[in-house]
N, C-alpha and C. Protein backbone atom coordinates (compact mmCIF):
# COMPACT_ATOMS: atom_id res chain seq x y z
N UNK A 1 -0.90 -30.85 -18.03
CA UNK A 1 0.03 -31.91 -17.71
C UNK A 1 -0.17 -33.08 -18.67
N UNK A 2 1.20 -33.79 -19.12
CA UNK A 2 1.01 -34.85 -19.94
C UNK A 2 0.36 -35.88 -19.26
N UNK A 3 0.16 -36.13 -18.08
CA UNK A 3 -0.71 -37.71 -17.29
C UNK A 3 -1.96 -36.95 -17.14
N UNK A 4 -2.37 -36.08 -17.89
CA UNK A 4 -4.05 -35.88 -17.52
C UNK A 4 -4.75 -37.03 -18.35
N UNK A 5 -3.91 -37.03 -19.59
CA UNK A 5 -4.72 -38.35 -20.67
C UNK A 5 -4.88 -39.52 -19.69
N UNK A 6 -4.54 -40.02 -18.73
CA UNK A 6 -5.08 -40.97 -17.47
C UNK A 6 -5.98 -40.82 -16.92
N UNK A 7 -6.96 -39.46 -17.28
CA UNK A 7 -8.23 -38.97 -16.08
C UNK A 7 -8.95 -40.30 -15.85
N UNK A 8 -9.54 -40.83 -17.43
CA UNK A 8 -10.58 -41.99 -17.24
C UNK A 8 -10.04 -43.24 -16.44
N UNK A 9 -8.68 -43.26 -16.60
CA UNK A 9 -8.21 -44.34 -16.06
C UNK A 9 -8.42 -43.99 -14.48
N UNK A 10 -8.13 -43.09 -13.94
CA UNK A 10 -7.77 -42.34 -12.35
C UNK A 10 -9.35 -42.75 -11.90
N UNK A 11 -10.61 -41.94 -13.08
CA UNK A 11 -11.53 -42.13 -12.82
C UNK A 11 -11.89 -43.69 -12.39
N UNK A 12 -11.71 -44.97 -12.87
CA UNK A 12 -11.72 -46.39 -12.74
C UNK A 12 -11.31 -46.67 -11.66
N UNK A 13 -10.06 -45.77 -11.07
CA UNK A 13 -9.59 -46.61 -9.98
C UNK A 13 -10.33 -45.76 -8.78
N UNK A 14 -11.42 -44.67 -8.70
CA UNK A 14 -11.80 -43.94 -7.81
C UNK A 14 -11.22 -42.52 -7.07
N UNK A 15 -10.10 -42.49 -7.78
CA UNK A 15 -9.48 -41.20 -7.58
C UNK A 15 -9.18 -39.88 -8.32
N UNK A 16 -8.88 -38.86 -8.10
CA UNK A 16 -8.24 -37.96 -8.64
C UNK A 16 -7.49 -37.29 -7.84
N UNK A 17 -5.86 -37.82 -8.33
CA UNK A 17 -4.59 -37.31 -8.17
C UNK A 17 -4.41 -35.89 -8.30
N UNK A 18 -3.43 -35.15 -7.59
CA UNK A 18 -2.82 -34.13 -7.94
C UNK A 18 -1.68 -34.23 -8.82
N UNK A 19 -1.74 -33.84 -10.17
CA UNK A 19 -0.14 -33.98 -10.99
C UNK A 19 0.37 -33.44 -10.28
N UNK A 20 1.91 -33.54 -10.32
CA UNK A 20 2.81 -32.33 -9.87
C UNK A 20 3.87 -32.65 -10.97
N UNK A 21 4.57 -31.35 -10.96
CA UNK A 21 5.98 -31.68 -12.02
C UNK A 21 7.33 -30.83 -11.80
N UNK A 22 8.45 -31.29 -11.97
CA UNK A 22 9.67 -30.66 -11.24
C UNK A 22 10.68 -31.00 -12.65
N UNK A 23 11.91 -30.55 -12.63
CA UNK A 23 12.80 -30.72 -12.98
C UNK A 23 13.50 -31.86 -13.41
N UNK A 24 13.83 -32.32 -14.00
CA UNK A 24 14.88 -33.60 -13.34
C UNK A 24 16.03 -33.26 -12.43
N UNK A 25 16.42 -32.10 -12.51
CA UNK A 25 17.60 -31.81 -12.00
C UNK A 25 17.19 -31.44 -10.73
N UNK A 26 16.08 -31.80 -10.62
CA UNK A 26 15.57 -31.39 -8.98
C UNK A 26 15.09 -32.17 -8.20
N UNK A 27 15.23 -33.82 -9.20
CA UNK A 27 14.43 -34.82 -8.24
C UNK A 27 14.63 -35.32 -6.68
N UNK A 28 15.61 -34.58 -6.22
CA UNK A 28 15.77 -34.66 -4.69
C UNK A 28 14.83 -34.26 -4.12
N UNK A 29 14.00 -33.47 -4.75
CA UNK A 29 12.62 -32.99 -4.20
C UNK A 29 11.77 -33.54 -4.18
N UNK A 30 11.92 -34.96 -4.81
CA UNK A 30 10.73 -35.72 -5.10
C UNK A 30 10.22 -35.97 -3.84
N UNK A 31 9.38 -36.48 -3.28
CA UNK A 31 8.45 -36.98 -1.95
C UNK A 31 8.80 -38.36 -1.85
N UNK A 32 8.79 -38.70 -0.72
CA UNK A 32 9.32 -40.34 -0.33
C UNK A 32 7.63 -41.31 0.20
N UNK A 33 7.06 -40.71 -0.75
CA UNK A 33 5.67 -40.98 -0.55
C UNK A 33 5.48 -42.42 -2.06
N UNK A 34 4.48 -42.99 -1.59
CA UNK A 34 4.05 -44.35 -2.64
C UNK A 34 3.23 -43.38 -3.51
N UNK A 35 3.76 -43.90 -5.03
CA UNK A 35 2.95 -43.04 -6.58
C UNK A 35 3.75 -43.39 -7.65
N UNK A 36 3.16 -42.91 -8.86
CA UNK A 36 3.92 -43.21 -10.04
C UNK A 36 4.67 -41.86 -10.51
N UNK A 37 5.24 -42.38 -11.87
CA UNK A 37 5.78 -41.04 -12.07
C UNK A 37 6.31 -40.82 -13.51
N UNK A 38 6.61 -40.04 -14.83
CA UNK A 38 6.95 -40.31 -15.41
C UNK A 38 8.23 -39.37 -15.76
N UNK A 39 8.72 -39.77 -16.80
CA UNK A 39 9.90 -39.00 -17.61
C UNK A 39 10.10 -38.65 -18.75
N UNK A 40 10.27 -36.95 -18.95
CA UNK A 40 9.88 -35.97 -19.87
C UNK A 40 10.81 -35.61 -20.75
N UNK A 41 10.71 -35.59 -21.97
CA UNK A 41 11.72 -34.50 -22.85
C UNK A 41 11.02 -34.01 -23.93
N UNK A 42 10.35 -33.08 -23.67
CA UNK A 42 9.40 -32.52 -25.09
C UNK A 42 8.36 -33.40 -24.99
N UNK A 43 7.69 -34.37 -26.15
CA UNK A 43 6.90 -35.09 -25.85
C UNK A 43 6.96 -36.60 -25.62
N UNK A 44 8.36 -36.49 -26.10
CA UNK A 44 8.90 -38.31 -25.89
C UNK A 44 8.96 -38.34 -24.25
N UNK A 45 8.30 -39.56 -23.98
CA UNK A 45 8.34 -40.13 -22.54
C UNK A 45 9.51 -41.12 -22.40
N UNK A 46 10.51 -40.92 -21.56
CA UNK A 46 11.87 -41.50 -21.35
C UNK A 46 11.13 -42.93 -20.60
N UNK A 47 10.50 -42.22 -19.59
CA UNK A 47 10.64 -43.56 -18.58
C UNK A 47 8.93 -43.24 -17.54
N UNK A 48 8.24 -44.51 -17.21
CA UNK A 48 7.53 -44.53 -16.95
C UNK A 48 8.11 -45.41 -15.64
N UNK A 49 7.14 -45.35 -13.97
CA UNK A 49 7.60 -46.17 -12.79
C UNK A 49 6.86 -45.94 -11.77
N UNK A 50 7.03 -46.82 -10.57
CA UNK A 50 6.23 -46.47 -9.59
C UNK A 50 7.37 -46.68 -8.33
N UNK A 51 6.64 -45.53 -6.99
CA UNK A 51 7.79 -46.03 -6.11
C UNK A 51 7.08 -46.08 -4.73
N UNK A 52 7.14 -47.18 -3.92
CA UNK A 52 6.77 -47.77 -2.66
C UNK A 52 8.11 -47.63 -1.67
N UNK A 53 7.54 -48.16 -0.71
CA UNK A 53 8.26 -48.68 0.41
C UNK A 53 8.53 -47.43 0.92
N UNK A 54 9.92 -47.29 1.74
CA UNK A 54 10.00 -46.39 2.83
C UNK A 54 10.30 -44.75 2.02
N UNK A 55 10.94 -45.54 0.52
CA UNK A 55 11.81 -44.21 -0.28
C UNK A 55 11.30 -43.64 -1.47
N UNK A 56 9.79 -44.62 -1.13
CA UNK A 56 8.80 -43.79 -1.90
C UNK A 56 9.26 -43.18 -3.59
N UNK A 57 8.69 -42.06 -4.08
CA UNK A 57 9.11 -42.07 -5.25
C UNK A 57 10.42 -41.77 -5.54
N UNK A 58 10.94 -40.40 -4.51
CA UNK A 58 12.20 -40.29 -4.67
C UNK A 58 13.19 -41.47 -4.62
N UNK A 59 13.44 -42.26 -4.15
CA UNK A 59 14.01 -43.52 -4.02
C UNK A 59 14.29 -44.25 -5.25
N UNK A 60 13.59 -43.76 -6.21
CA UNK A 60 14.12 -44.55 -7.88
C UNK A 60 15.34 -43.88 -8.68
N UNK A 61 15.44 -42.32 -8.16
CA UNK A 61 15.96 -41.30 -9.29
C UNK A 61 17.70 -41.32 -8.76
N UNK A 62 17.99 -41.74 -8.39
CA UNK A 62 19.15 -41.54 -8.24
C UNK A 62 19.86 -42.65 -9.27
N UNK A 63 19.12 -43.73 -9.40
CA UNK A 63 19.28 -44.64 -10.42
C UNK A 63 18.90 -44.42 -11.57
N UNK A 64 18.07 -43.88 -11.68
CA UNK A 64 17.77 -42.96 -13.14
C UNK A 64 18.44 -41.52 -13.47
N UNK A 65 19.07 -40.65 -12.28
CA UNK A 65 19.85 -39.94 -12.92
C UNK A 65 21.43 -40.55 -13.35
N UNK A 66 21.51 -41.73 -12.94
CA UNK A 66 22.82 -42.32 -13.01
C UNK A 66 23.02 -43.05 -14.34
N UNK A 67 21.75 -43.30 -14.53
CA UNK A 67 21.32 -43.96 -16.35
C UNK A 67 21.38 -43.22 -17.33
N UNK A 68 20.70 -41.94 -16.88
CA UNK A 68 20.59 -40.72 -17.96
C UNK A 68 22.07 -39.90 -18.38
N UNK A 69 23.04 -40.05 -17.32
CA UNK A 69 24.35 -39.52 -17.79
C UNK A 69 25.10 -40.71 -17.47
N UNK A 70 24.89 -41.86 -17.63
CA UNK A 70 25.87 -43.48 -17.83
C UNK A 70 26.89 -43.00 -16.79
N UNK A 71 26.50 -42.96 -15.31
CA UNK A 71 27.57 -42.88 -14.52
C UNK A 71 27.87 -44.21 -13.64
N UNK A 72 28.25 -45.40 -13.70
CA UNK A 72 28.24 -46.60 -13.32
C UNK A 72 29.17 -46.78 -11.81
N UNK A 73 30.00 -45.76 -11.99
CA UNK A 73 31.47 -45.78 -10.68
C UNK A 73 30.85 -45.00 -9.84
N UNK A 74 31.36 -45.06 -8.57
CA UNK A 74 31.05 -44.01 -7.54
C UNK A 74 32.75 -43.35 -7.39
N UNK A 75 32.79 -42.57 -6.58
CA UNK A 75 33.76 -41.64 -6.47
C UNK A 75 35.47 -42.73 -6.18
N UNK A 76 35.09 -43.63 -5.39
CA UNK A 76 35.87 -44.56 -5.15
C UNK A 76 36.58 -45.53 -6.15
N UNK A 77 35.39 -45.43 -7.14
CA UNK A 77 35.98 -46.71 -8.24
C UNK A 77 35.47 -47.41 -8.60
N UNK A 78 33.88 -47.90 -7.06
CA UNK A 78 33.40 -48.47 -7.16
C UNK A 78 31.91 -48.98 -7.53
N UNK A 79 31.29 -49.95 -8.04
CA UNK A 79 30.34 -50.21 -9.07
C UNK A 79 29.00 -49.70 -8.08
N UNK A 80 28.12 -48.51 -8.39
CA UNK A 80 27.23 -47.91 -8.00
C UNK A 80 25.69 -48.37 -7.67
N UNK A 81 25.93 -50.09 -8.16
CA UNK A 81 24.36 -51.06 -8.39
C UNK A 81 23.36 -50.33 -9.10
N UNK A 82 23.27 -49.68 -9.80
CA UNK A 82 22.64 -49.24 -10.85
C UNK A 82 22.37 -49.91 -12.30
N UNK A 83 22.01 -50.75 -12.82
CA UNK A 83 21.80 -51.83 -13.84
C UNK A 83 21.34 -50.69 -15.06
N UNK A 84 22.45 -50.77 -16.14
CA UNK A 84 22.15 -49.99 -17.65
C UNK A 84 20.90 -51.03 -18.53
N UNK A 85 19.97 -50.67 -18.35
CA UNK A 85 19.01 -51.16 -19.36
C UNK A 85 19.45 -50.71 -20.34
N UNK A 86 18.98 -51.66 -21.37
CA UNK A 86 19.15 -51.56 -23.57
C UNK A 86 18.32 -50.30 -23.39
N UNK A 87 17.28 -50.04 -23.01
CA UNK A 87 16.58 -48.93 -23.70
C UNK A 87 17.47 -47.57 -23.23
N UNK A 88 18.37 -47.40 -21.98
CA UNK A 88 18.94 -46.57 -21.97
C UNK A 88 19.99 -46.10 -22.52
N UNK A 89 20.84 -47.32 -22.86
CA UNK A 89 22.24 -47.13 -23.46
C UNK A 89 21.15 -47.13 -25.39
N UNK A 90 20.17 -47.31 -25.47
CA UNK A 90 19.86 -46.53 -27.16
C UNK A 90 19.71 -45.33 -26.77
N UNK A 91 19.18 -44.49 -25.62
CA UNK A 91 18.84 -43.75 -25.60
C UNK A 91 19.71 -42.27 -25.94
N UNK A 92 20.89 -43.11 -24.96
CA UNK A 92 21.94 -42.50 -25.04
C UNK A 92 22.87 -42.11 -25.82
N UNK A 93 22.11 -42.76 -27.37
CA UNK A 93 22.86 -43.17 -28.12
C UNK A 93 22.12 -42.15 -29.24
N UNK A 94 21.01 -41.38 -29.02
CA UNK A 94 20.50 -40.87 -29.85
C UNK A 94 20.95 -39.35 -29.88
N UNK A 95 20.49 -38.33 -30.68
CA UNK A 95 20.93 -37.17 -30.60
C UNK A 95 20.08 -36.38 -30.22
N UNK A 96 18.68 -36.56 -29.78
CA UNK A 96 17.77 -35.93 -29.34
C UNK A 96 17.81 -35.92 -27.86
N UNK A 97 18.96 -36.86 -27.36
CA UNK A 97 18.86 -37.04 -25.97
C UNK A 97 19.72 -36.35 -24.71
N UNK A 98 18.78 -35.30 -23.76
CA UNK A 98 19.22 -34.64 -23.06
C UNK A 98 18.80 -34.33 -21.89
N UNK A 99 19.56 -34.61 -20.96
CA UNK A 99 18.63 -34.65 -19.62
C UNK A 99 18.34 -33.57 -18.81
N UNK A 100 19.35 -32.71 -19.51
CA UNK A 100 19.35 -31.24 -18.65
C UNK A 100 17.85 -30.51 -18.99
N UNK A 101 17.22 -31.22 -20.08
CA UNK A 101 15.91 -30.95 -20.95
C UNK A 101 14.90 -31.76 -19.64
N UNK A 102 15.22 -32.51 -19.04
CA UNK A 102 14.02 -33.49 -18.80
C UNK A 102 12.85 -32.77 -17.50
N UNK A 103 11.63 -32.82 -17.84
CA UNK A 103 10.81 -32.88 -16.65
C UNK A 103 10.53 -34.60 -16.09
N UNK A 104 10.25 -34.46 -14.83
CA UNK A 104 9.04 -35.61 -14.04
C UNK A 104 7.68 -35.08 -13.44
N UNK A 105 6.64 -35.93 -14.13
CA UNK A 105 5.18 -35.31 -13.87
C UNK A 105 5.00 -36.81 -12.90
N UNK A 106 4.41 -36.96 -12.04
CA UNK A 106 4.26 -37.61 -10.67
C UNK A 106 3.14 -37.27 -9.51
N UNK A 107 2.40 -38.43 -8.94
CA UNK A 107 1.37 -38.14 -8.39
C UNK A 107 1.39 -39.43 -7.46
N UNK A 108 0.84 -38.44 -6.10
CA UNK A 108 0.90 -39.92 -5.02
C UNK A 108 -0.36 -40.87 -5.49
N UNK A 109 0.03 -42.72 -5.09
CA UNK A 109 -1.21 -43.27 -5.03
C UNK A 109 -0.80 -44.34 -3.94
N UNK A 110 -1.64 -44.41 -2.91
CA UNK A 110 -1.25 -45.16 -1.82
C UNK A 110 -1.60 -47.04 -2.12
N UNK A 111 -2.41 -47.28 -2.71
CA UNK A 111 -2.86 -48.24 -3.37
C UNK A 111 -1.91 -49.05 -4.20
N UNK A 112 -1.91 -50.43 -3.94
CA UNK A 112 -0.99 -51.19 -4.78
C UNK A 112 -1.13 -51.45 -5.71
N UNK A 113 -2.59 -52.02 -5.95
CA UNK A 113 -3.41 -52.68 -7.30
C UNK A 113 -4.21 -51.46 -8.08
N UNK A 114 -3.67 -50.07 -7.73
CA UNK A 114 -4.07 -49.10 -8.18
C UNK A 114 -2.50 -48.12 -9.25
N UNK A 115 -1.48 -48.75 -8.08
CA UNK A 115 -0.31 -48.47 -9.01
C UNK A 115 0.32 -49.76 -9.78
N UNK A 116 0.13 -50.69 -9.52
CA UNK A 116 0.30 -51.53 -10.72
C UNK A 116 -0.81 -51.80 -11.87
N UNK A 117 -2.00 -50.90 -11.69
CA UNK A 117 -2.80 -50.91 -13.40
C UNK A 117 -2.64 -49.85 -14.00
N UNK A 118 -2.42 -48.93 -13.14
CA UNK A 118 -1.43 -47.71 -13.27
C UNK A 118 -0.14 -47.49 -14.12
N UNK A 119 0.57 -48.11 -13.73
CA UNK A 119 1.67 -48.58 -14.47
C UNK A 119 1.67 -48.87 -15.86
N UNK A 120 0.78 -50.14 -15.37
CA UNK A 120 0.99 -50.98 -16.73
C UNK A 120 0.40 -49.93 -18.15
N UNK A 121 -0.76 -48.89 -17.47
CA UNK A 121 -1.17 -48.09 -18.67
C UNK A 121 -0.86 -47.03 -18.80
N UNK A 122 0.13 -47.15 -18.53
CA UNK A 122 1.08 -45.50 -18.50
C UNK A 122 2.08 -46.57 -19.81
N UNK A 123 2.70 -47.81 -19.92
CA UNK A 123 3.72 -48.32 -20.31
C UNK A 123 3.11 -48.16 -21.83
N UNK A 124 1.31 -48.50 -22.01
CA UNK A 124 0.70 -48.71 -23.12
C UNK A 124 0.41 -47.46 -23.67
N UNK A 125 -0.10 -46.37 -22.67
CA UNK A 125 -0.41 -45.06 -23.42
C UNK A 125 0.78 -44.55 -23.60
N UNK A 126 1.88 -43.86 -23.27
CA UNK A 126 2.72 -43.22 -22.88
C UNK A 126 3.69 -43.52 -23.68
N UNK A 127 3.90 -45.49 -23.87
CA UNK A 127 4.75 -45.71 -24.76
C UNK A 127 6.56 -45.14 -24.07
N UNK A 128 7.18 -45.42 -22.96
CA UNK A 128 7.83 -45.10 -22.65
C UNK A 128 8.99 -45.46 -23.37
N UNK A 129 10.25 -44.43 -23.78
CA UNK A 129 12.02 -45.21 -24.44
C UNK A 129 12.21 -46.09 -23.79
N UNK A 130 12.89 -45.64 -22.34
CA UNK A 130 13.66 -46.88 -22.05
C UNK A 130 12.86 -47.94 -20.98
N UNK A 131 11.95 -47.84 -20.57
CA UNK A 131 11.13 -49.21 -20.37
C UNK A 131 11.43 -50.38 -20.56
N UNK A 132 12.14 -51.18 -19.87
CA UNK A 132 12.59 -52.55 -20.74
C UNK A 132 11.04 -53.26 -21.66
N UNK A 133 10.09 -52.92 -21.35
CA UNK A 133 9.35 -53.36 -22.11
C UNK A 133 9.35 -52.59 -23.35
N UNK A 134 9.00 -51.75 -23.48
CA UNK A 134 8.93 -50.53 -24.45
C UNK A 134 10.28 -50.87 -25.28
N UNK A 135 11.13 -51.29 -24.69
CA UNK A 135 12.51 -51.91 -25.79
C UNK A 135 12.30 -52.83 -26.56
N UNK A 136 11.51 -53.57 -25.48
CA UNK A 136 11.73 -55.21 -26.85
C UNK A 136 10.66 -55.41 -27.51
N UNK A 137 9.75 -54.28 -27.07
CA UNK A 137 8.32 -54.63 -28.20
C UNK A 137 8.96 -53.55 -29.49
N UNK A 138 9.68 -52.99 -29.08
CA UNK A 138 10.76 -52.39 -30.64
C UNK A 138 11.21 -53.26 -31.63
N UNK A 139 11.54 -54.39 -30.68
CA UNK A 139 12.70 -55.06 -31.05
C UNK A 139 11.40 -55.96 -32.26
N UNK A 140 10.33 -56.11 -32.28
CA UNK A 140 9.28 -57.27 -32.51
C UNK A 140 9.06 -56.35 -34.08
C-alpha cells in the first residue's frame, strides 16, 4: 500500500492502522467511521483528507466524485454545494487525468490530534494535486 511510507509516523502517534483500499467507483463503501484517506491514480496522489463526525469518511466522496467529473447541477438544475477547488479544475485540465483509473487507500483513526498530524503529513509526503495547499505552493 502507498500509506505504508507513514509506518514511522503511525509509529509516533502509537498505532498501527489497517490500510484498506477500494475503487473510487466504489466509495459508497467507504465506512462512516473517523480516518484519513487518500486519492490514487498510478502514483500521483489526487487528494489527501480526513473524515469525522457522524459521516465519517464516506461523507467527503460524494463531493469529490462530483469534482473529479465537474458535476456542479443536481438533476433539478440545481447548485449541488460542492466548491471546485483550482487544484481540481487543473486537474481536470490535464491529460493524464482519469477517474475511472482512481483508487482510495484509507484507514480508521479515532483520534483528533492524531488525524490532524496525520493529515498535515500525508499533504508533505504525498504531495497531493488538488489539495488547495498543494496548489499554491505550485503557484510559489
Amino acid at each position: 500500500m502507498k500509506l505504508d511510507i507513514l509506518n514511522s509516523d503511525f509509529q509516533r502517534c502509537g498505532f498501527n492502522p489497517v490500510i484498506k483500499s477500494v475503487t473510487f467507483s466504489e466509495y459508497k463503501s467507504l465506512p462512516k467511521t473517523k480516518g484519513l484517506y487518500s486519492i490514487w491514480q498510478d502514483n500521483v496522489c489526487v487528494y489527501v483528507g480526513q473524515g469525522g463526525g457522524r459521516g465519517g469518511i464516506r461523507a467527503r466522496f460524494d463531493h469529490h466524485y462530483n469534482k473529479a467529473y465537474a458535476i456542479f447541477e443536481t438533476s433539478k438544475g440545481t447548485r449541488n454545494g460542492t466548491q471546485d477547488g483550482a487544484g481540481w479544475k487543473e486537474g481536470r485540465n490535464n491529460s493524464w487525468w482519469n477517474p475511472k483509473e482512481w483508487t482510495i487507500e484509507y484507514f480508521e483513526c479515532n483520534k483528533a490530534v492524531h488525524r490532524t498530524y496525520l493529515e498535515g503529513t500525508m499533504m508533505l509526503v504525498l504531495n497531493p494535486f488538488c489539495n488547495d495547499e498543494s496548489f499554491e505552493d505550485r503557484l510559489i
